[in-house]
C-alpha atoms as a PDB file:
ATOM      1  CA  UNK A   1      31.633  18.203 -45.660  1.00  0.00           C
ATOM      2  CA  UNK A   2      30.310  21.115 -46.806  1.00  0.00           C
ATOM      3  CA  UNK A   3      29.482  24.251 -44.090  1.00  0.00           C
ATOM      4  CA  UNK A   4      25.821  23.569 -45.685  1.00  0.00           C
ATOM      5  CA  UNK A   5      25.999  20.057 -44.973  1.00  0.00           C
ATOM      6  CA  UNK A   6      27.687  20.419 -41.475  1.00  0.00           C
ATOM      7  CA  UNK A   7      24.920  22.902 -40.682  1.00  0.00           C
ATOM      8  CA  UNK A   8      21.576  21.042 -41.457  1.00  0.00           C
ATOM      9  CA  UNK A   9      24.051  18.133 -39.233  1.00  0.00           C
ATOM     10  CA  UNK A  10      24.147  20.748 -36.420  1.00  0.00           C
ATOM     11  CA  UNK A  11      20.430  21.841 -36.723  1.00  0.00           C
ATOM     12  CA  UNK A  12      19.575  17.916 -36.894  1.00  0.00           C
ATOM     13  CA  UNK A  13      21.858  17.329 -34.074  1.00  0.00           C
ATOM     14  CA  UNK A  14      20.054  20.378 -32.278  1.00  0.00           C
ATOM     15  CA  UNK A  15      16.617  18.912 -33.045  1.00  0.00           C
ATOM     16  CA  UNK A  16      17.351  15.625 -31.271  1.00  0.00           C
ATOM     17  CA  UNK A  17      18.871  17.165 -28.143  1.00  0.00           C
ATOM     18  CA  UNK A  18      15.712  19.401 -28.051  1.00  0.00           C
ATOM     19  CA  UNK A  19      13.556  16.759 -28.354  1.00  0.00           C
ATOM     20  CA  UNK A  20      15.453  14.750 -25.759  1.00  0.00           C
ATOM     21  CA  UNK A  21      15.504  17.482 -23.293  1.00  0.00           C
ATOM     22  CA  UNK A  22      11.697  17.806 -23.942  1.00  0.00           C
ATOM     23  CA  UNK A  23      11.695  14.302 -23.050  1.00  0.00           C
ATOM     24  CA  UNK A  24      13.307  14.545 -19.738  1.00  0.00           C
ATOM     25  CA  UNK A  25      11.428  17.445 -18.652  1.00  0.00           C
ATOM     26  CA  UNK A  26       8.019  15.938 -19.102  1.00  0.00           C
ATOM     27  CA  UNK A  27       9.971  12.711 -17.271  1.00  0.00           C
ATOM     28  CA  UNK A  28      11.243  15.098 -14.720  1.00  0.00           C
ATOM     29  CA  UNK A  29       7.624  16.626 -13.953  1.00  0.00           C
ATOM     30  CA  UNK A  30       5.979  13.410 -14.054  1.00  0.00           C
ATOM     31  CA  UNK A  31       8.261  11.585 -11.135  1.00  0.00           C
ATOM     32  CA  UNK A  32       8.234  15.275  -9.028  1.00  0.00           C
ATOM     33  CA  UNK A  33       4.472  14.845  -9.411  1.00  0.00           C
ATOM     34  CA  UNK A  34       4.321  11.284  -8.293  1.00  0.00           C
ATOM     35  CA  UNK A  35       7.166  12.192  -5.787  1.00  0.00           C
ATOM     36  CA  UNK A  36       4.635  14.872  -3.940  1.00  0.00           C
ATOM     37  CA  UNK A  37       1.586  12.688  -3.876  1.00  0.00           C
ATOM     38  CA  UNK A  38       3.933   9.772  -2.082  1.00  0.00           C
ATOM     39  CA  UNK A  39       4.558  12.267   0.309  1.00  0.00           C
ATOM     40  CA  UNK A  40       1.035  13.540   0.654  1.00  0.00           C
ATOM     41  CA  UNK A  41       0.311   9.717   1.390  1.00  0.00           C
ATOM     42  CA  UNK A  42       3.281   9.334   3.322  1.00  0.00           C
ATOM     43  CA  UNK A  43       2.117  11.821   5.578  1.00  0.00           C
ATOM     44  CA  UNK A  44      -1.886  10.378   5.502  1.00  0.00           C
ATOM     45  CA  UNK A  45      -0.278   6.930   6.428  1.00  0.00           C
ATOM     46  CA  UNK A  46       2.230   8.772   9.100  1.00  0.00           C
ATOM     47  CA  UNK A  47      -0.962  10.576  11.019  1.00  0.00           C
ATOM     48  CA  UNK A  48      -3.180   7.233  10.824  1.00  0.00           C
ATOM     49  CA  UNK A  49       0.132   5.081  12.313  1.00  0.00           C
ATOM     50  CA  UNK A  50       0.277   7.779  15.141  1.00  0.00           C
ATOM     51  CA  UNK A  51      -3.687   7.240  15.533  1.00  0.00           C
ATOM     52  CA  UNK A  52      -3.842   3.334  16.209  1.00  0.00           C
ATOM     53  CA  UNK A  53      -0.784   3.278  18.265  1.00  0.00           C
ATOM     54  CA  UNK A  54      -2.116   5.568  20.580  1.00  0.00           C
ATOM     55  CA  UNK A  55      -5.226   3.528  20.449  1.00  0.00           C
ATOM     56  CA  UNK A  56      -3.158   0.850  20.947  1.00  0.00           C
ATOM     57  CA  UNK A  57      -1.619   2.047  24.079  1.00  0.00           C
ATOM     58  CA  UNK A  58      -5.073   3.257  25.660  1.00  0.00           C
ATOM     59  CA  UNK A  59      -5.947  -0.575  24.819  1.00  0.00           C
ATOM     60  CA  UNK A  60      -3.064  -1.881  26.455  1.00  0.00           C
ATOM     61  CA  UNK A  61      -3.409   0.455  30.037  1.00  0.00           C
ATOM     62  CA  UNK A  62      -6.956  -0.443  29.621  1.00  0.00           C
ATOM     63  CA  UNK A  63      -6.496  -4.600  29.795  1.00  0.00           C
ATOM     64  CA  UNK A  64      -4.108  -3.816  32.213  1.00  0.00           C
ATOM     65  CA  UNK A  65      -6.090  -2.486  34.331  1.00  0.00           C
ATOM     66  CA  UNK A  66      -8.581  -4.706  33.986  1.00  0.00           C
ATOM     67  CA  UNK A  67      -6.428  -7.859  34.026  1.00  0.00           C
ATOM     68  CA  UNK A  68      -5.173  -6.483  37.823  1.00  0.00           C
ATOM     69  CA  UNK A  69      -8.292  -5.738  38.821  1.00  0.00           C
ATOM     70  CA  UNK A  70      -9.638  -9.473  37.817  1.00  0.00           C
ATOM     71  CA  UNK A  71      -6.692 -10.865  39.555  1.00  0.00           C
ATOM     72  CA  UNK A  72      -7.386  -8.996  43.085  1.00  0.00           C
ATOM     73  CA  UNK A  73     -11.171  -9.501  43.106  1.00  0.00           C
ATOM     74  CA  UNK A  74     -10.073 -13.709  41.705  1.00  0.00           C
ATOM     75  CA  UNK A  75      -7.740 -13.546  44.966  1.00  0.00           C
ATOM     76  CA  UNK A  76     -10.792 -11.587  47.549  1.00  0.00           C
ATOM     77  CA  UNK A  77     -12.627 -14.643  46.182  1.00  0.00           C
ATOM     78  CA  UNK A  78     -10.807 -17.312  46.982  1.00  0.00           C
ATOM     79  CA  UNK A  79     -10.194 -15.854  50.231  1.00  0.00           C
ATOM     80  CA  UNK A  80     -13.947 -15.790  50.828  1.00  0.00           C
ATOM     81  CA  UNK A  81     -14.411 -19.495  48.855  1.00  0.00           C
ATOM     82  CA  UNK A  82     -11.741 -21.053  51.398  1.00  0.00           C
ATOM     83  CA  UNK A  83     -13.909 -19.530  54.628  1.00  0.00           C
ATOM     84  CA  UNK A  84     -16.667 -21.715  53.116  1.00  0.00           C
ATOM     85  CA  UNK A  85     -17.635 -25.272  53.827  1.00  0.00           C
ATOM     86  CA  UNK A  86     -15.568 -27.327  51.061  1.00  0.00           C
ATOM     87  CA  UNK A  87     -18.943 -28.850  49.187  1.00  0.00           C
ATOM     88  CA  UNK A  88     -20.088 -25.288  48.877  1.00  0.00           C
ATOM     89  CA  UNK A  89     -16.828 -23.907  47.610  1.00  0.00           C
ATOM     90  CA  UNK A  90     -16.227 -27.120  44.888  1.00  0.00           C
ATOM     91  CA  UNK A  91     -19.696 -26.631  43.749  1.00  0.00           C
ATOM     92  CA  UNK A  92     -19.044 -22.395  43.393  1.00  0.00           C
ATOM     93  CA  UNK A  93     -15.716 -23.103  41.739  1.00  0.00           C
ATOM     94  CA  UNK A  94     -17.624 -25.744  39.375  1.00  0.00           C
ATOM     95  CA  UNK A  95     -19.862 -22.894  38.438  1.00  0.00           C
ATOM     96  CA  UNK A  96     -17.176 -20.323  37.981  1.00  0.00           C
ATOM     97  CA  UNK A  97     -15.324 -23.223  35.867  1.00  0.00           C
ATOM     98  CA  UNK A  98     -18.190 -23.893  33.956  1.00  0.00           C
ATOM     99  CA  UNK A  99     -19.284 -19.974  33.642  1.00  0.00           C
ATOM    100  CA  UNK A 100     -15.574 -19.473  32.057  1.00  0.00           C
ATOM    101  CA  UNK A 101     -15.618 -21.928  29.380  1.00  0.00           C
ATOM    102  CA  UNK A 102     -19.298 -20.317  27.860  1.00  0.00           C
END
């Protein structure tokens, strides 16, 4: 090959790699791009996780609560329901039964 030849080879061969390195810069940009938004939404998602679990937990102390305080005032009455004549407490417990299952 001629030095002529070999050069319009090189500046060919430079060409290419140019436009190849072109090519993985606009690549390269494009996924650090889509990288940073995934971690913008990362963080979005992160911060409304955080949110409902701690909703979550308020829930959970809340039916606690609740479910103890149903079971002591269910035991005060059926402390009071067994001082009462047994017709009257079948026919209260028929209408707690019955008041339930509404």
């Amino acid at each position: 090959l001629t030095s002529e030849q070999q050069m319009q080879e090189l500046q060919s061969l430079y060409q290419t790699r140019t436009e190849q390195c072109d090519a993985l810069m606009t690549d390269h940009s494009r996924i650090v791009g889509e990288t940073e938004e995934i971690i913008g939404q990362r963080a979005e998602l992160d911060t409304q996780f955080r949110t409902l679990f701690e909703e979550n937990e308020r829930l959970k102390i809340w039916r606690d609560e609740k479910t103890t305080a149903a079971k002591r005032a269910e035991a005060h009455l059926s402390e009071v329901l067994d001082l009462l004549p047994e017709e009257d407490s079948k026919i209260i417990r028929f209408s707690m039964q019955f008041l339930r299952e509404r």
